[in-house]
Protein backbone atom coordinates (compact mmCIF):
# COMPACT_ATOMS: atom_id res chain seq x y z
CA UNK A 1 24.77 10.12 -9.78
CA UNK A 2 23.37 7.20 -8.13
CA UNK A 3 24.69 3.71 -9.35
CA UNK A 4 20.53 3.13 -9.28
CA UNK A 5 20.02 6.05 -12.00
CA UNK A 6 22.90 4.48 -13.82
CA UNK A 7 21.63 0.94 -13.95
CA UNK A 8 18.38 2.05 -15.26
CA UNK A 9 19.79 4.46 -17.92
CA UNK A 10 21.86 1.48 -19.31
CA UNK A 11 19.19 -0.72 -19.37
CA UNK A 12 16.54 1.78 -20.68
CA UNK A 13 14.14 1.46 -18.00
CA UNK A 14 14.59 -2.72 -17.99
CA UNK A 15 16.16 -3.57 -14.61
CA UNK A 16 16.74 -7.29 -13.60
CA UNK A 17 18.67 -9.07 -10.46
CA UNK A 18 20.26 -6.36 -9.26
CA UNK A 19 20.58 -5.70 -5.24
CA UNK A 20 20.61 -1.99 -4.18
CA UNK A 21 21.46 -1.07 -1.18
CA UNK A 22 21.54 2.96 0.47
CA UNK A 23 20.74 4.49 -2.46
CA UNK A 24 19.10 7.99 -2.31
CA UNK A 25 17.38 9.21 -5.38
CA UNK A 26 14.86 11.86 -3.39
CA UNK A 27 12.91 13.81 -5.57
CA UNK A 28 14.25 12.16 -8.81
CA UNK A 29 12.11 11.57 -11.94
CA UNK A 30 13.28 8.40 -13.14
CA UNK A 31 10.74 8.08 -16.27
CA UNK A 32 9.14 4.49 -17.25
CA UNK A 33 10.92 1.63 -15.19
CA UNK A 34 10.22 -1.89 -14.75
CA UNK A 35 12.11 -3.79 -12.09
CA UNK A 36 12.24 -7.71 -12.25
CA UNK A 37 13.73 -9.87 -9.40
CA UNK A 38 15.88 -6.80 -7.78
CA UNK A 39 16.24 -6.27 -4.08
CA UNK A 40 16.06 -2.89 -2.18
CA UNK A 41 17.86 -2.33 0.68
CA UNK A 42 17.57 0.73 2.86
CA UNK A 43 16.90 3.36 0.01
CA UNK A 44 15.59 6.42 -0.05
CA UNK A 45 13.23 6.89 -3.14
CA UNK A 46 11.34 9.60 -0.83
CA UNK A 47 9.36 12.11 -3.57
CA UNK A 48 10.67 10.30 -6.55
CA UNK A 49 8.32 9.79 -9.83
CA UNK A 50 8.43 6.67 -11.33
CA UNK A 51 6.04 6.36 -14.27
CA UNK A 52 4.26 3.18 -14.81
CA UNK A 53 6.74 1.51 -12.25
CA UNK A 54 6.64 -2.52 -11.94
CA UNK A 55 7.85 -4.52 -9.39
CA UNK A 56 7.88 -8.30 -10.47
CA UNK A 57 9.35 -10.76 -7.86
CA UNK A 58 10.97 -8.00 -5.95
CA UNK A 59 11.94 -7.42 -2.47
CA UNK A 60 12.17 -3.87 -0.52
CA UNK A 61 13.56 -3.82 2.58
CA UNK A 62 14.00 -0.70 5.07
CA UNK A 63 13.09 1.57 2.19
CA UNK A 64 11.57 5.22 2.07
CA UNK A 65 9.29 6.02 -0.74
CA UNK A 66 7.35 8.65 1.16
CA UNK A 67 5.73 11.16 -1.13
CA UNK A 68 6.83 9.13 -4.39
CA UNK A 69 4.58 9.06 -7.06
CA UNK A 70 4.02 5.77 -8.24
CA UNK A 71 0.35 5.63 -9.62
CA UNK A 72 -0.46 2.92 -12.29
CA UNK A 73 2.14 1.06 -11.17
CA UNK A 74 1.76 -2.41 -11.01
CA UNK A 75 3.63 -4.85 -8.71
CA UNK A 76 3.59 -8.61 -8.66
CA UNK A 77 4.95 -11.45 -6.18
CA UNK A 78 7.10 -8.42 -4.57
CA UNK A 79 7.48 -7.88 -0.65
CA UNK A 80 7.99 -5.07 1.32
CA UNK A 81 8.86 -4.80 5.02
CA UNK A 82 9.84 -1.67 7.83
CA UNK A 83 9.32 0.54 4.61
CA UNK A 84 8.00 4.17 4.72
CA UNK A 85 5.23 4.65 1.73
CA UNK A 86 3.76 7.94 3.88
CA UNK A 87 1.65 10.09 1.28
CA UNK A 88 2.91 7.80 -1.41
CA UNK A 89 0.82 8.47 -4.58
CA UNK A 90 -0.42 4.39 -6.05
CA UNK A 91 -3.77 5.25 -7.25
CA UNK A 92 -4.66 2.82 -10.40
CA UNK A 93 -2.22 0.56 -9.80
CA UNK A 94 -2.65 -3.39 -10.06
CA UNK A 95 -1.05 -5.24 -6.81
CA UNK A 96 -1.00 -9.21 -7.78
CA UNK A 97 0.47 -12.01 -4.56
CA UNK A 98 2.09 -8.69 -3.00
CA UNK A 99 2.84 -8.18 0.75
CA UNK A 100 3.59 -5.33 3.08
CA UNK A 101 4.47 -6.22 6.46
CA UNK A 102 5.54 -3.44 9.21
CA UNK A 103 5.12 -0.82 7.03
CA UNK A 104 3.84 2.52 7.45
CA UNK A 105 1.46 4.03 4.49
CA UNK A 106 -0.74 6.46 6.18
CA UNK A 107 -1.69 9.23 3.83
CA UNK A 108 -0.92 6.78 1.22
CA UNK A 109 -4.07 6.35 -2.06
CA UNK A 110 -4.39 3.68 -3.59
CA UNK A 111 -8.12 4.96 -5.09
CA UNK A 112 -9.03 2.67 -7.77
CA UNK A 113 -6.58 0.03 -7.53
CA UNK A 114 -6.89 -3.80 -7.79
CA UNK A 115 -5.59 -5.84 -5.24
CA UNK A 116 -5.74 -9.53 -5.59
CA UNK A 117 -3.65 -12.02 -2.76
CA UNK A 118 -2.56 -8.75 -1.15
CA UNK A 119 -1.35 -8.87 2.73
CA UNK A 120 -0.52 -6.13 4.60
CA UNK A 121 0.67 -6.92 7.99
CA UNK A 122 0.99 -4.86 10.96
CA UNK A 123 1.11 -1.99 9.20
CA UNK A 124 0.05 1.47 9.78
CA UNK A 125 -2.58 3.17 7.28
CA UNK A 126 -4.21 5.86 9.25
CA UNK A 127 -5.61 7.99 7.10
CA UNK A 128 -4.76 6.60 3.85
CA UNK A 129 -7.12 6.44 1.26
CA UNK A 130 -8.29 3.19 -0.07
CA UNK A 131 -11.20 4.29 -1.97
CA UNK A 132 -12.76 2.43 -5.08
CA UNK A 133 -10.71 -0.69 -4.56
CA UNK A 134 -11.38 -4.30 -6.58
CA UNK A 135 -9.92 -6.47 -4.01
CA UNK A 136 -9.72 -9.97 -3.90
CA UNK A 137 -8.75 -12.47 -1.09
CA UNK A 138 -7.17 -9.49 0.38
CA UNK A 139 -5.78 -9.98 4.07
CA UNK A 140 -5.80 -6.98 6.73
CA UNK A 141 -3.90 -7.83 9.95
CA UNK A 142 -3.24 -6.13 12.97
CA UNK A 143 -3.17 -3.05 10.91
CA UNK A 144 -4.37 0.48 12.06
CA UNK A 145 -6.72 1.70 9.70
CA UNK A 146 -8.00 4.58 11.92
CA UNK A 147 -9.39 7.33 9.80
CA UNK A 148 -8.92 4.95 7.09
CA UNK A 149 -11.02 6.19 3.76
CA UNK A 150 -13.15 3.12 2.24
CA UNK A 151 -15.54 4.73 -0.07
CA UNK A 152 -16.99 1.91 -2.43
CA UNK A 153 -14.38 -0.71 -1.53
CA UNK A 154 -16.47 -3.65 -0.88
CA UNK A 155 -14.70 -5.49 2.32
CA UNK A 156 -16.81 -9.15 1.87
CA UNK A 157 -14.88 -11.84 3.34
CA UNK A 158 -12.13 -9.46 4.56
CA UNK A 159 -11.38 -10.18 8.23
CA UNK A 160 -11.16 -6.79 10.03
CA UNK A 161 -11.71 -8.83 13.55
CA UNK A 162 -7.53 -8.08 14.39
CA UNK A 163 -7.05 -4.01 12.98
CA UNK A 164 -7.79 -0.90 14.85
CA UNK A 165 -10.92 0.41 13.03
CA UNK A 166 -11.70 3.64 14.61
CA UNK A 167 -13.37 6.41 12.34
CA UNK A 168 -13.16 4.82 9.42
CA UNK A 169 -14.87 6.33 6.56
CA UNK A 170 -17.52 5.13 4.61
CA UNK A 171 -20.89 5.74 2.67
CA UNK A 172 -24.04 6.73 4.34
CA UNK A 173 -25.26 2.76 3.80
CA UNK A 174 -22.25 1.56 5.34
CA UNK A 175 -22.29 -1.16 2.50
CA UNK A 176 -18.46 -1.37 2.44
CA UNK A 177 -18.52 -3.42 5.47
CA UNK A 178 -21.22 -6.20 4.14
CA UNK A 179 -19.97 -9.65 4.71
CA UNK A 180 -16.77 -8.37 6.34
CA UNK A 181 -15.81 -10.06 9.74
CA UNK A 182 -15.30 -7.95 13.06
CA UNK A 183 -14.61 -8.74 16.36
CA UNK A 184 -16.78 -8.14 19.51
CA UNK A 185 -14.23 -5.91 21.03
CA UNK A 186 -15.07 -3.80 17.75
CA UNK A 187 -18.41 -2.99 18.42
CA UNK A 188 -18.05 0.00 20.04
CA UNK A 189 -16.36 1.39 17.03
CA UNK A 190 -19.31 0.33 14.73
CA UNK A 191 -22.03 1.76 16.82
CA UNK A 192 -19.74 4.94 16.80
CA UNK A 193 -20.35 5.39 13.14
CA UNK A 194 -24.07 4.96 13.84
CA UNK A 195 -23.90 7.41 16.24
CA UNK A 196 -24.61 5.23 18.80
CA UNK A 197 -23.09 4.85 22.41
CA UNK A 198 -23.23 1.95 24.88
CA UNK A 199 -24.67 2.36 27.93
């Protein structure tokens, strides 16, 4: 068994300070944990169910948590970089001073989750679906969001002017984009959802 699995047996779910580092838990259920100031190095949590997980002033670095299910989790002052969260499950879950930089989510849903002093950097979320969010001051850059699902996330005062925007979905009002800032070069993008070509 995984010195991981061990840690959080012994603890009963509780897990604080600990480094980890090429652990593979893929596929595991690993029932309610909360993890507090812990670093993750180059694990593979790929598939794994976590219920309620937290991540409080925690660090993930090189990771895989493709396919995990981690809805309703809720993470806090935590940053993750070159991680894989493809098709991971986070719908519900509360995201609070949380970054994700180089990382690829697409497939990911995060329907119905709040985000609040969230950046995600350079990462890749084709496809994902970020449906029904509450975000505040969130920050988008140089991310692909290309096919990127945005049903009744309201986007006002989120600065899309640096991501790759192509297809994105929204409502037939296109009100998820009120208030949001683009960039010129965008515009053919826009009018593309408008059905719309330039001449």
């Amino acid at each position: 068994m995984a010195r991981l699995a061990d840690i959080i047996a012994a603890n009963e779910g509780e897990v604080r300070g600990f480094a980890f580092a090429d652990e593979v838990l893929a596929g595991e259920w690993l029932g309610h944990v909360e993890f507090d100031e812990c670093a993750f190095e180059n694990c593979d949590l790929s598939a794994c169910t976590i219920d309620r997980a937290s991540f409080e002033g925690c660090e993930l670095r090189a990771c895989d948590l493709s396919n995990a299910s981690l809805h309703t989790s809720f993470w806090r002052a935590t940053t993750a970089r070159d991680c894989r969260l493809t098709g991971c499950d986070l719908h519900g879950s509360i995201l609070r001073q949380t970054s994700f930089e180089a990382c690829a989510l697409p497939y990911a849903n995060l329907t119905e989750s709040k985000l609040e002093q969230v950046t995600l950097r350079a990462c890749d979320l084709h496809e994902a679906t970020l449906s029904a969010l509450k975000v505040r001051r969130l920050r988008l850059e140089s991310c692909d969001l290309t096919r990127t699902e945005l049903f009744g996330t309201r986007l006002s005062g989120v600065d899309l002017s640096s991501d790759e925007i192509a297809a994105i979905r929204l409502s037939d009002t296109f009100r998820e984009l009120r208030g949001a800032k683009v960039g010129i070069g965008q515009a053919p993008d826009l009018l593309g959802l408008l059905g719309v070509k330039l001449a």
